[in-house]
C-alpha atoms as a PDB file:
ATOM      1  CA  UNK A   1     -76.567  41.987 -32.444  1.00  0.00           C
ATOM      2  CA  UNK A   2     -75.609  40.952 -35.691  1.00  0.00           C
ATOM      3  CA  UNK A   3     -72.050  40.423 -36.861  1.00  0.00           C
ATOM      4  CA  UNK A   4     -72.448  41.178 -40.032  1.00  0.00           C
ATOM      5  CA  UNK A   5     -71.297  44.631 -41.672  1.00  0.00           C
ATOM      6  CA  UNK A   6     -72.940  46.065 -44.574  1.00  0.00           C
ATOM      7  CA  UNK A   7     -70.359  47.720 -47.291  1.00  0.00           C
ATOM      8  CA  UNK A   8     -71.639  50.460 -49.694  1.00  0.00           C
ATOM      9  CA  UNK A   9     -72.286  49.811 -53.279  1.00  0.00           C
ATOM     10  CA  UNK A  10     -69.804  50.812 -55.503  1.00  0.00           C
ATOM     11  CA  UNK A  11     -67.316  49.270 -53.299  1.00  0.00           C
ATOM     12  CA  UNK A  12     -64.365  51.871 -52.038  1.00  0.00           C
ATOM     13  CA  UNK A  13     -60.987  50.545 -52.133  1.00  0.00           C
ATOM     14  CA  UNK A  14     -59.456  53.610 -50.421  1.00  0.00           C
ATOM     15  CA  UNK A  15     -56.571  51.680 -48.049  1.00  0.00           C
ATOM     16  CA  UNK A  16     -56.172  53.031 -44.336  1.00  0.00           C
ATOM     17  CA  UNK A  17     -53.274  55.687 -44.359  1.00  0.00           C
ATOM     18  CA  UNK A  18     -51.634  57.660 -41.979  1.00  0.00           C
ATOM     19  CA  UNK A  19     -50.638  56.654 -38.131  1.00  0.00           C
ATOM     20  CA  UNK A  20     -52.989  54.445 -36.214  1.00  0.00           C
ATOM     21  CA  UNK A  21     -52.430  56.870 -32.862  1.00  0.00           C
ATOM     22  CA  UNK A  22     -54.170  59.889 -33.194  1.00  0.00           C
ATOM     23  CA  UNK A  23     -51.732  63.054 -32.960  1.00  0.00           C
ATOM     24  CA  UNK A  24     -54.034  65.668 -33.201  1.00  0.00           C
ATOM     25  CA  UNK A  25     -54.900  68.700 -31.381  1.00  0.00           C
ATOM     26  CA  UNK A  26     -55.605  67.131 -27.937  1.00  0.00           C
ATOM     27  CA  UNK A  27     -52.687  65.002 -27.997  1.00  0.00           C
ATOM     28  CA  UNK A  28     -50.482  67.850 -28.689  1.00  0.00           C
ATOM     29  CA  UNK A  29     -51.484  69.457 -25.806  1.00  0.00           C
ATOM     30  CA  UNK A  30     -51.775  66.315 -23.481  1.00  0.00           C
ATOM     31  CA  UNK A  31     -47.997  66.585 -24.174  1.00  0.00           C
ATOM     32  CA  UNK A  32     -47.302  69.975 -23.533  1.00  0.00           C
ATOM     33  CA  UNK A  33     -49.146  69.218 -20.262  1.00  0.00           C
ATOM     34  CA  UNK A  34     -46.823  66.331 -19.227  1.00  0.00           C
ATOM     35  CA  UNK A  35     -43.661  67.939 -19.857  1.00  0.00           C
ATOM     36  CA  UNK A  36     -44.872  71.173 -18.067  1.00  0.00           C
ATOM     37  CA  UNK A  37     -45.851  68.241 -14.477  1.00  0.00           C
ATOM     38  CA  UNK A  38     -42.554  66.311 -15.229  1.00  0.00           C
ATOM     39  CA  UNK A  39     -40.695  69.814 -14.833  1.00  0.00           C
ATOM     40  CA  UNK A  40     -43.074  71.171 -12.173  1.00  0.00           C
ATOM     41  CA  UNK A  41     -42.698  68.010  -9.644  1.00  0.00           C
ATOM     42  CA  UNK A  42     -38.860  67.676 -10.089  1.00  0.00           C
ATOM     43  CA  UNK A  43     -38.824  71.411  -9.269  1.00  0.00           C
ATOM     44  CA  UNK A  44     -40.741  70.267  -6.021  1.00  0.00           C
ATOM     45  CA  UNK A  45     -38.677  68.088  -5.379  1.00  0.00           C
ATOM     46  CA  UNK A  46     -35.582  69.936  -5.392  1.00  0.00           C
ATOM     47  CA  UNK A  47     -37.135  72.673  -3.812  1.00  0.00           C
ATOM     48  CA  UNK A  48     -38.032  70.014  -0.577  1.00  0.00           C
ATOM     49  CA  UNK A  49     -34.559  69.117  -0.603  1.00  0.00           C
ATOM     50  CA  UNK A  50     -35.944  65.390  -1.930  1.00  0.00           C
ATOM     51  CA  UNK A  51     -33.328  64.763  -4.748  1.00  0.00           C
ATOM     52  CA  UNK A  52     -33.600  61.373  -4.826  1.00  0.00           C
ATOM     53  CA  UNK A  53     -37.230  61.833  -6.051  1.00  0.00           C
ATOM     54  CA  UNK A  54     -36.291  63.896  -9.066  1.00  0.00           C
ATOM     55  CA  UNK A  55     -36.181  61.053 -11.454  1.00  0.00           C
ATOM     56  CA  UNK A  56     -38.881  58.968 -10.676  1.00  0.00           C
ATOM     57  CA  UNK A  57     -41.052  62.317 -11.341  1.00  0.00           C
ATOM     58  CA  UNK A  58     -39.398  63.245 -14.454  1.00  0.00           C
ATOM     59  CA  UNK A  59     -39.850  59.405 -15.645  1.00  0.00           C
ATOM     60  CA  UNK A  60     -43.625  59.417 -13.994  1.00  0.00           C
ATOM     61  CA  UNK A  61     -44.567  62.543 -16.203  1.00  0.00           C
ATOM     62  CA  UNK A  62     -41.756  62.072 -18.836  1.00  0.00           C
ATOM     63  CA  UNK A  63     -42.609  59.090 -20.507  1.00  0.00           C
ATOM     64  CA  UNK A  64     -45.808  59.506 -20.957  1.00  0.00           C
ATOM     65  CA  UNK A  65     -45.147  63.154 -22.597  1.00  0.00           C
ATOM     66  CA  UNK A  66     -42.006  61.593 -24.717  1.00  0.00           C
ATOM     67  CA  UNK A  67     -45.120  59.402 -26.138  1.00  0.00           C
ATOM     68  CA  UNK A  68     -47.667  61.807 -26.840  1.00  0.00           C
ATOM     69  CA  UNK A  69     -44.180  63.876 -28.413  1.00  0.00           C
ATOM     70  CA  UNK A  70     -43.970  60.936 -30.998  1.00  0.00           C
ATOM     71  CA  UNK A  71     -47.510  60.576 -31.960  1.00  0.00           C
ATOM     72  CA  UNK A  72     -47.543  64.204 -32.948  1.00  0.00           C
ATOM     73  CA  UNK A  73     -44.041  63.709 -34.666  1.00  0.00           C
ATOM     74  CA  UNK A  74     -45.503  60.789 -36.627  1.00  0.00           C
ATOM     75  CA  UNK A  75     -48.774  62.353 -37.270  1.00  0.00           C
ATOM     76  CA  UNK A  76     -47.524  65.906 -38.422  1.00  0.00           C
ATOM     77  CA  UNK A  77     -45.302  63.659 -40.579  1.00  0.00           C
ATOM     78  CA  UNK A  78     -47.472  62.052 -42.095  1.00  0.00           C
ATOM     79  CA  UNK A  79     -50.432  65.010 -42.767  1.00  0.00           C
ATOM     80  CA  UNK A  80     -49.481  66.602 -45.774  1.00  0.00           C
ATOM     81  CA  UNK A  81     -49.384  63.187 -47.802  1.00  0.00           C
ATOM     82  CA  UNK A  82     -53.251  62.591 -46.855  1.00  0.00           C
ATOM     83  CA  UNK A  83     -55.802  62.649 -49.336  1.00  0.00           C
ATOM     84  CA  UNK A  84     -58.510  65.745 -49.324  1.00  0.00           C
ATOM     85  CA  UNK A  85     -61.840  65.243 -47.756  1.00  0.00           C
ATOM     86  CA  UNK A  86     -64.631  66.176 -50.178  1.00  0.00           C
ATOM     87  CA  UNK A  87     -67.058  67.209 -47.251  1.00  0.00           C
ATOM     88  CA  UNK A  88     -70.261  66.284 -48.646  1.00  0.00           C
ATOM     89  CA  UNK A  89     -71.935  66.280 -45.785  1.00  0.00           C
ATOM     90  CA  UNK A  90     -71.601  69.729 -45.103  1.00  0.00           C
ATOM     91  CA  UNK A  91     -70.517  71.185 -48.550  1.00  0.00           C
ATOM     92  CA  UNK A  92     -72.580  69.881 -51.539  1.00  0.00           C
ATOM     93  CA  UNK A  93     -75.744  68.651 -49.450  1.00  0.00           C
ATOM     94  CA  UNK A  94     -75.092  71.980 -47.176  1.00  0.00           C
ATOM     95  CA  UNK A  95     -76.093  69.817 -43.405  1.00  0.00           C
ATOM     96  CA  UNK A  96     -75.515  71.352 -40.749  1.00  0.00           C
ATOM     97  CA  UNK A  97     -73.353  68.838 -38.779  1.00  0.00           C
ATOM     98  CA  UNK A  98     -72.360  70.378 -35.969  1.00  0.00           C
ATOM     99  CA  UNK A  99     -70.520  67.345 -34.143  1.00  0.00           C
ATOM    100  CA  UNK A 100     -68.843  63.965 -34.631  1.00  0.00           C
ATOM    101  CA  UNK A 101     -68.957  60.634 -33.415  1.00  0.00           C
ATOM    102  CA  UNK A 102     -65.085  59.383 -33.520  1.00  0.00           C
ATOM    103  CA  UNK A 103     -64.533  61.428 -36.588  1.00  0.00           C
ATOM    104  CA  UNK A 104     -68.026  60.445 -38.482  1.00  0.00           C
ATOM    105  CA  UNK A 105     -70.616  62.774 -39.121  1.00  0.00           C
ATOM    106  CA  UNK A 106     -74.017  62.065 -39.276  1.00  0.00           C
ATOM    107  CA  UNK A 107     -77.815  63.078 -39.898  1.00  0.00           C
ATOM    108  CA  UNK A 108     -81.055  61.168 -39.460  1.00  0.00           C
ATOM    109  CA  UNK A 109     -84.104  62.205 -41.695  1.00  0.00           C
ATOM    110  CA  UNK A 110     -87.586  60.818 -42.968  1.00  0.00           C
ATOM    111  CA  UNK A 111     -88.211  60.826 -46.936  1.00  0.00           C
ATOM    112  CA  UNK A 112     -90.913  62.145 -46.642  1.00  0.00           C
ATOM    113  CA  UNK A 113     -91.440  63.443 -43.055  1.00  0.00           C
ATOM    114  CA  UNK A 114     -95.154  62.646 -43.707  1.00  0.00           C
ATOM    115  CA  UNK A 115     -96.439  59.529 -43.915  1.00  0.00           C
ATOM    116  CA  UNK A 116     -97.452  58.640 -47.718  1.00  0.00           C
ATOM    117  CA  UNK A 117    -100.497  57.584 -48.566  1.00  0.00           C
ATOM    118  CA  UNK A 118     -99.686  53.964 -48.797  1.00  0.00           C
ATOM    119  CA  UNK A 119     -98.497  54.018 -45.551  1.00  0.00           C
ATOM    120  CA  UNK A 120     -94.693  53.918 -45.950  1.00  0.00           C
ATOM    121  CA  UNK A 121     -91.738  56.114 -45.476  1.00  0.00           C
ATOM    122  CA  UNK A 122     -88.499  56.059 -45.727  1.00  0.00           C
ATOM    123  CA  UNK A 123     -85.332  56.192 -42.770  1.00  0.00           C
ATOM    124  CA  UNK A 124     -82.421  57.996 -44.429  1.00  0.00           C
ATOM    125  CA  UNK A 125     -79.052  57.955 -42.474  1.00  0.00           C
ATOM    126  CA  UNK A 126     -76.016  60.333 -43.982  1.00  0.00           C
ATOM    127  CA  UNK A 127     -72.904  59.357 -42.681  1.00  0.00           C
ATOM    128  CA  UNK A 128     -69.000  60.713 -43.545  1.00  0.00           C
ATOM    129  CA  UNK A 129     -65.827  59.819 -42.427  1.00  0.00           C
ATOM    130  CA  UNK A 130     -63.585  62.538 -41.908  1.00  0.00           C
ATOM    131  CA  UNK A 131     -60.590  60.115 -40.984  1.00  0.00           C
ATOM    132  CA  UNK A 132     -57.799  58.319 -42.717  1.00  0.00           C
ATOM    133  CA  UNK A 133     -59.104  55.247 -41.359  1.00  0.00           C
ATOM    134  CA  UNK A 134     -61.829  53.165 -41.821  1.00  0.00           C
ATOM    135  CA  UNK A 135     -64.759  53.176 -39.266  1.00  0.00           C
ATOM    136  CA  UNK A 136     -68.121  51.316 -38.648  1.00  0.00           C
ATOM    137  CA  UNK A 137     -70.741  52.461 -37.348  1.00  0.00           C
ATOM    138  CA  UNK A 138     -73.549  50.550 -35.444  1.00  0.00           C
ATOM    139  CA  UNK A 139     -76.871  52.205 -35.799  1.00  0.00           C
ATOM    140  CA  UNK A 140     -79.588  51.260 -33.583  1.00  0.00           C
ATOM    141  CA  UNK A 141     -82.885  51.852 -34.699  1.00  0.00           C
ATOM    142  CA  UNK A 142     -85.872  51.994 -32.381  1.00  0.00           C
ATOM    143  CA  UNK A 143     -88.320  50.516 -30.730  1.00  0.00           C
ATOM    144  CA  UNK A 144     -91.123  51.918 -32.325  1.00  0.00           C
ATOM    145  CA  UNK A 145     -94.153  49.689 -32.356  1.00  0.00           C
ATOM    146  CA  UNK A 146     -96.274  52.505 -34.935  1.00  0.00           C
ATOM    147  CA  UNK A 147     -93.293  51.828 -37.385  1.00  0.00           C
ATOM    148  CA  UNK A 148     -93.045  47.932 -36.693  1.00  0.00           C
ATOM    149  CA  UNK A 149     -90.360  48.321 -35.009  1.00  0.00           C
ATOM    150  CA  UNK A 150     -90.990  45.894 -31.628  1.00  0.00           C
ATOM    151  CA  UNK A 151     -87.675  45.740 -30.875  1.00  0.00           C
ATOM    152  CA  UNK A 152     -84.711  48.256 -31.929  1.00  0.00           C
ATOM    153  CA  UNK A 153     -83.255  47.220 -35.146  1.00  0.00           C
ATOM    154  CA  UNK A 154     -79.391  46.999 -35.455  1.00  0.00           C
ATOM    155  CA  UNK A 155     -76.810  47.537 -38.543  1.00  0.00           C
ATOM    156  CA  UNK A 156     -73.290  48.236 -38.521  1.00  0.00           C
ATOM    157  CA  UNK A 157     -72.145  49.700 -42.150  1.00  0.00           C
ATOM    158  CA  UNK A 158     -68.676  49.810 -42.932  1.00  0.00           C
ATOM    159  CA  UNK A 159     -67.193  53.233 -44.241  1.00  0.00           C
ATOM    160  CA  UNK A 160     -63.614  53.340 -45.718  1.00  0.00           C
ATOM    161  CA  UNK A 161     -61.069  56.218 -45.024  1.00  0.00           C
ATOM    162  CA  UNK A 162     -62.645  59.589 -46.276  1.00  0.00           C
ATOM    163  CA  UNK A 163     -66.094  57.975 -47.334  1.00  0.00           C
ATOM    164  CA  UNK A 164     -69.533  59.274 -47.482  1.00  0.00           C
ATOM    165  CA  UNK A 165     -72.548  57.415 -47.513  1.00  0.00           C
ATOM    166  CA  UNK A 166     -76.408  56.999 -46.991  1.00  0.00           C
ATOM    167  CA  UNK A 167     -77.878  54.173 -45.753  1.00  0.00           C
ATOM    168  CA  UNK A 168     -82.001  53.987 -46.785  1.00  0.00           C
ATOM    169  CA  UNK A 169     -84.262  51.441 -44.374  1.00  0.00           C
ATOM    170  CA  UNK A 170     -87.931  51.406 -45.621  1.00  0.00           C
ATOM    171  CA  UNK A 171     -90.747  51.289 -42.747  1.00  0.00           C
ATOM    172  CA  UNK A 172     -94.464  51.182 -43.004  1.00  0.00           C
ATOM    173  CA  UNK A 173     -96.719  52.304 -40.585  1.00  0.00           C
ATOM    174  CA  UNK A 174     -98.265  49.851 -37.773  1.00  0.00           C
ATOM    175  CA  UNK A 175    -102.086  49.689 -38.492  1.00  0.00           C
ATOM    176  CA  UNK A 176    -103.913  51.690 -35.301  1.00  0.00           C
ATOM    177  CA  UNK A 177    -100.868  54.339 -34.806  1.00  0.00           C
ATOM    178  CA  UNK A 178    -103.035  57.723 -33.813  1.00  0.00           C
ATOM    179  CA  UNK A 179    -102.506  61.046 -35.987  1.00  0.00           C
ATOM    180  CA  UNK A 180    -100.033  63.405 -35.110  1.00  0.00           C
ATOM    181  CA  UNK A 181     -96.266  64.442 -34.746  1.00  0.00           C
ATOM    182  CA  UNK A 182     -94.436  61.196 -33.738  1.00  0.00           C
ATOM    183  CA  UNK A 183     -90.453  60.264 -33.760  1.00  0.00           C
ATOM    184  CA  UNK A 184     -88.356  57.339 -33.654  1.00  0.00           C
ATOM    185  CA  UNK A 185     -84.998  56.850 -31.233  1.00  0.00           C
ATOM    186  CA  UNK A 186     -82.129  56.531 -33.477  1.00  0.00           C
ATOM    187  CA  UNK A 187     -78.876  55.845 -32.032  1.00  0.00           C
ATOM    188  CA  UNK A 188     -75.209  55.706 -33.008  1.00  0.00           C
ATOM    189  CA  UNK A 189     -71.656  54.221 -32.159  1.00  0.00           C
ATOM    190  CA  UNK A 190     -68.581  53.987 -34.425  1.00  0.00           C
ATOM    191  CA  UNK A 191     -65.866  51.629 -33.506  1.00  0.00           C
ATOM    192  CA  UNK A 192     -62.173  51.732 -34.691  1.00  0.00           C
ATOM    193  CA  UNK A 193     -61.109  48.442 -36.127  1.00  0.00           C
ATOM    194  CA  UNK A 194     -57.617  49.639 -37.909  1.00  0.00           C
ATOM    195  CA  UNK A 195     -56.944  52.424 -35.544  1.00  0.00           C
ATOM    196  CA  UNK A 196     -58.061  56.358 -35.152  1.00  0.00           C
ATOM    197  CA  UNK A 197     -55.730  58.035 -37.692  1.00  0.00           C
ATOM    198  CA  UNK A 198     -55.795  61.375 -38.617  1.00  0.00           C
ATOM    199  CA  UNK A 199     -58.586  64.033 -39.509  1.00  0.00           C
ATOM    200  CA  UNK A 200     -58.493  64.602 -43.157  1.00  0.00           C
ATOM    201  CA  UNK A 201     -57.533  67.805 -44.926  1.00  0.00           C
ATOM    202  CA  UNK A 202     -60.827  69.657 -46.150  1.00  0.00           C
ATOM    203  CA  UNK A 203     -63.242  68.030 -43.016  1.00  0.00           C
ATOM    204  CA  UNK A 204     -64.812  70.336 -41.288  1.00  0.00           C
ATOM    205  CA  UNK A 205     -63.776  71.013 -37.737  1.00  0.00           C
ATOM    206  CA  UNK A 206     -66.316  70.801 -34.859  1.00  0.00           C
ATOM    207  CA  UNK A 207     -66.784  71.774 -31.690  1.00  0.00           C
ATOM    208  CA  UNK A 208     -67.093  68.824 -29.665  1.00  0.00           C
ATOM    209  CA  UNK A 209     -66.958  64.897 -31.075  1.00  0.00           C
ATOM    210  CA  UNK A 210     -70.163  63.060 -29.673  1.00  0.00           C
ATOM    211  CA  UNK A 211     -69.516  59.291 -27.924  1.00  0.00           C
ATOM    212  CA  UNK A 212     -73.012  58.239 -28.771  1.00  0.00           C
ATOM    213  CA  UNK A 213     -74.986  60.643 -30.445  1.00  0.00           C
ATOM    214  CA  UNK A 214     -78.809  60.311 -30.417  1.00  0.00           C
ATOM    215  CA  UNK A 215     -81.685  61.345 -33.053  1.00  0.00           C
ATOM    216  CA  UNK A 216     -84.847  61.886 -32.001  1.00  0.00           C
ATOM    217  CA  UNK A 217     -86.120  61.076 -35.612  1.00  0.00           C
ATOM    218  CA  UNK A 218     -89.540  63.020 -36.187  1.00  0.00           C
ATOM    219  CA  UNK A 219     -92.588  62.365 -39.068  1.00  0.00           C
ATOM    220  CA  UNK A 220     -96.496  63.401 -38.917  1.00  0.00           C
ATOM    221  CA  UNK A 221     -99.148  61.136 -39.519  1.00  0.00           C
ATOM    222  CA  UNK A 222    -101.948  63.289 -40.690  1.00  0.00           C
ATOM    223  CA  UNK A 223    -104.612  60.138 -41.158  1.00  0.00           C
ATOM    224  CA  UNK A 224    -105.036  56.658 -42.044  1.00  0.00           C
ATOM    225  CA  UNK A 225    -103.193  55.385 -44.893  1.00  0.00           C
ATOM    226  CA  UNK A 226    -105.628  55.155 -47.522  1.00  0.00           C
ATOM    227  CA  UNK A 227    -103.985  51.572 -48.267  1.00  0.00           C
ATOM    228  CA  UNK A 228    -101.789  49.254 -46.670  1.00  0.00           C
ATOM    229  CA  UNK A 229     -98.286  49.129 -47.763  1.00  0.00           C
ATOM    230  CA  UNK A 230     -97.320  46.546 -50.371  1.00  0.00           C
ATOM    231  CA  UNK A 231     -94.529  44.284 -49.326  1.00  0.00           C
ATOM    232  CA  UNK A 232     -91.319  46.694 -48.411  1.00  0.00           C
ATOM    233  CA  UNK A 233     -88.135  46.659 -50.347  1.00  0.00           C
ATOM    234  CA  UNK A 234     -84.867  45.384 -48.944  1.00  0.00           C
ATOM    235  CA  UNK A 235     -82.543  48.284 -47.028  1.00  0.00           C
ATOM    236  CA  UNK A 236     -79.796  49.947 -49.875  1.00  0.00           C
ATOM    237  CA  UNK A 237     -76.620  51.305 -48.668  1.00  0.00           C
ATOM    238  CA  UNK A 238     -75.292  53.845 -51.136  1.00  0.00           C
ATOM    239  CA  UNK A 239     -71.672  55.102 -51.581  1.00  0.00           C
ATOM    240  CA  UNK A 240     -71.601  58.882 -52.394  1.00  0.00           C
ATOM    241  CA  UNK A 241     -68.375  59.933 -52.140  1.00  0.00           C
ATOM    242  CA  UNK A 242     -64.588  58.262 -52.276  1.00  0.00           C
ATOM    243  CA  UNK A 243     -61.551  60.087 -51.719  1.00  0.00           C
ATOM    244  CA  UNK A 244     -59.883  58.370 -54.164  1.00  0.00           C
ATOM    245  CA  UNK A 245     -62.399  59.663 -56.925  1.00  0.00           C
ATOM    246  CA  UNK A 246     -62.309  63.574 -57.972  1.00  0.00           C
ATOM    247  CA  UNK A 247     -65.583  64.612 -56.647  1.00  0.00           C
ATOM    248  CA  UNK A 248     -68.516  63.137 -55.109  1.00  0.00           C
ATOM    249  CA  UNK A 249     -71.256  61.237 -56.829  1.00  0.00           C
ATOM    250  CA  UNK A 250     -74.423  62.523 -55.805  1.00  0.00           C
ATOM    251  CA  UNK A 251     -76.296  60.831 -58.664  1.00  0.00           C
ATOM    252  CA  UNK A 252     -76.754  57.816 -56.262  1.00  0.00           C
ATOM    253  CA  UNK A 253     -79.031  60.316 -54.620  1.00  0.00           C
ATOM    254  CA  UNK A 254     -81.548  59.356 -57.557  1.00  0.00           C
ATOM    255  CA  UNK A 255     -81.028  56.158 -58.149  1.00  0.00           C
ATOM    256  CA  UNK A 256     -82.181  56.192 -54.029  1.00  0.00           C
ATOM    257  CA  UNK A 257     -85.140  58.333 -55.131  1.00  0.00           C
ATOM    258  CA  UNK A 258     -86.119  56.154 -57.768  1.00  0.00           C
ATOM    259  CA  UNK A 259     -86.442  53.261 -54.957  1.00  0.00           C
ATOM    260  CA  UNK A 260     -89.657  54.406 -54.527  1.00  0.00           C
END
């Protein structure tokens, strides 16, 4: 796998912010939970005449809710000073994301979903941060011998606290690939290199955050190409929208069109 990990163009300077610990909803009640054991088994213990064992069970079930306590302290602390998520992905482009992958959401299309007639199309991956830390996802792309694609094709893209992004990989299609509805495995991890932070004011909230999300990526090849695809241009990786701008900047959309 490579190392290397692609950055959007412009560049986003947006620093990490808030607690590295996540405090959020779960956490909160992870706590609640604790304190409610740490009570219950010292009760027990009392109750068997064990008194002795009282405060090993309040430290056993204790601590761990006295830590919890703290990173909701910290974290409700720190939430009103965040910066506002424009939600891109599910505002202005109107997605329907309906989960996350460690606070990233995602979608997976073809531009077009039918083959062109020179034989090329395009891989479009949306991706947002919702956090108040940066996060990079490793997309793996494939195998998909029709597309060229012998072996699946990794890239891990950087994506600073709040961003939104699309990352464009042009494919061509494999001479002798037969007519009809195909798709192409895409998969996708995000890893946590300054922490998980906070959910950003604005983000949408979903129902369940995803550990590895999968696409199953479809496209239709109606016929043969009518030529063979020239020689493909390189992969882009677009910023579209920066917390630390006023609004998002979906003229990079174009400029993404225009690659063509």
């Amino acid at each position: 796998m490579s190392s290397v990990v692609l950055r959007p163009t412009p560049p986003d300077a947006t620093p990490d912010a808030g607690p590295r610990r996540n405090g959020g909803a779960l956490v909160f009640i992870a706590a609640i939970m604790a304190s409610l054991t740490a009570v219950f088994a010292a009760g027990i213990c009392l109750q068997l005449d064990r008194p002795a064992l009282v405060a090993p069970a309040l430290i056993l079930f204790g601590l761990p809710a006295l830590w919890w306590g703290g990173c909701v302290w910290v974290a409700a602390r720190a939430y009103p000073s965040l910066p506002r998520s424009h939600s891109v992905l599910n505002g202005a482009l109107g997605f329907d994301i309906r989960c996350t992958c460690h606070g990233v959401a995602s979608t997976v299309f073809f531009h077009p979903d039918g083959v062109a007639a020179d034989g090329r199309l395009d891989l479009l991956v949306f991706l947002e941060n919702y956090t108040s830390r940066q996060r990079v996802a490793e997309i793996r792309i494939g195998p998909h011998r029709g597309l060229g694609l012998d072996a699946p094709s990794l890239v891990r893209l950087h994506l600073a606290a709040g961003q939104a992004a699309v990352y464009v990989l042009p494919l061509a299609v494999a001479p002798g690939l037969a007519a009809g509805d195909h798709d192409l495995p895409v998969m996708l991890k995000v890893s946590l290199p300054a922490g998980a932070g906070l959910r950003l004011p604005g983000a949408r909230r979903h129902l369940h955050d995803l550990w590895c999300p999968r696409f199953a990526v479809p496209f239709t090849l109606s016929s043969a190409p009518l030529k063979n695809s020239a020689d493909l241009p390189p992969p882009v990786y677009r910023s579209l929208a920066s917390v630390g701008e006023p609004g998002p900047r979906l003229d990079a959309l174009q400029t993404v069109a225009d690659l063509r």
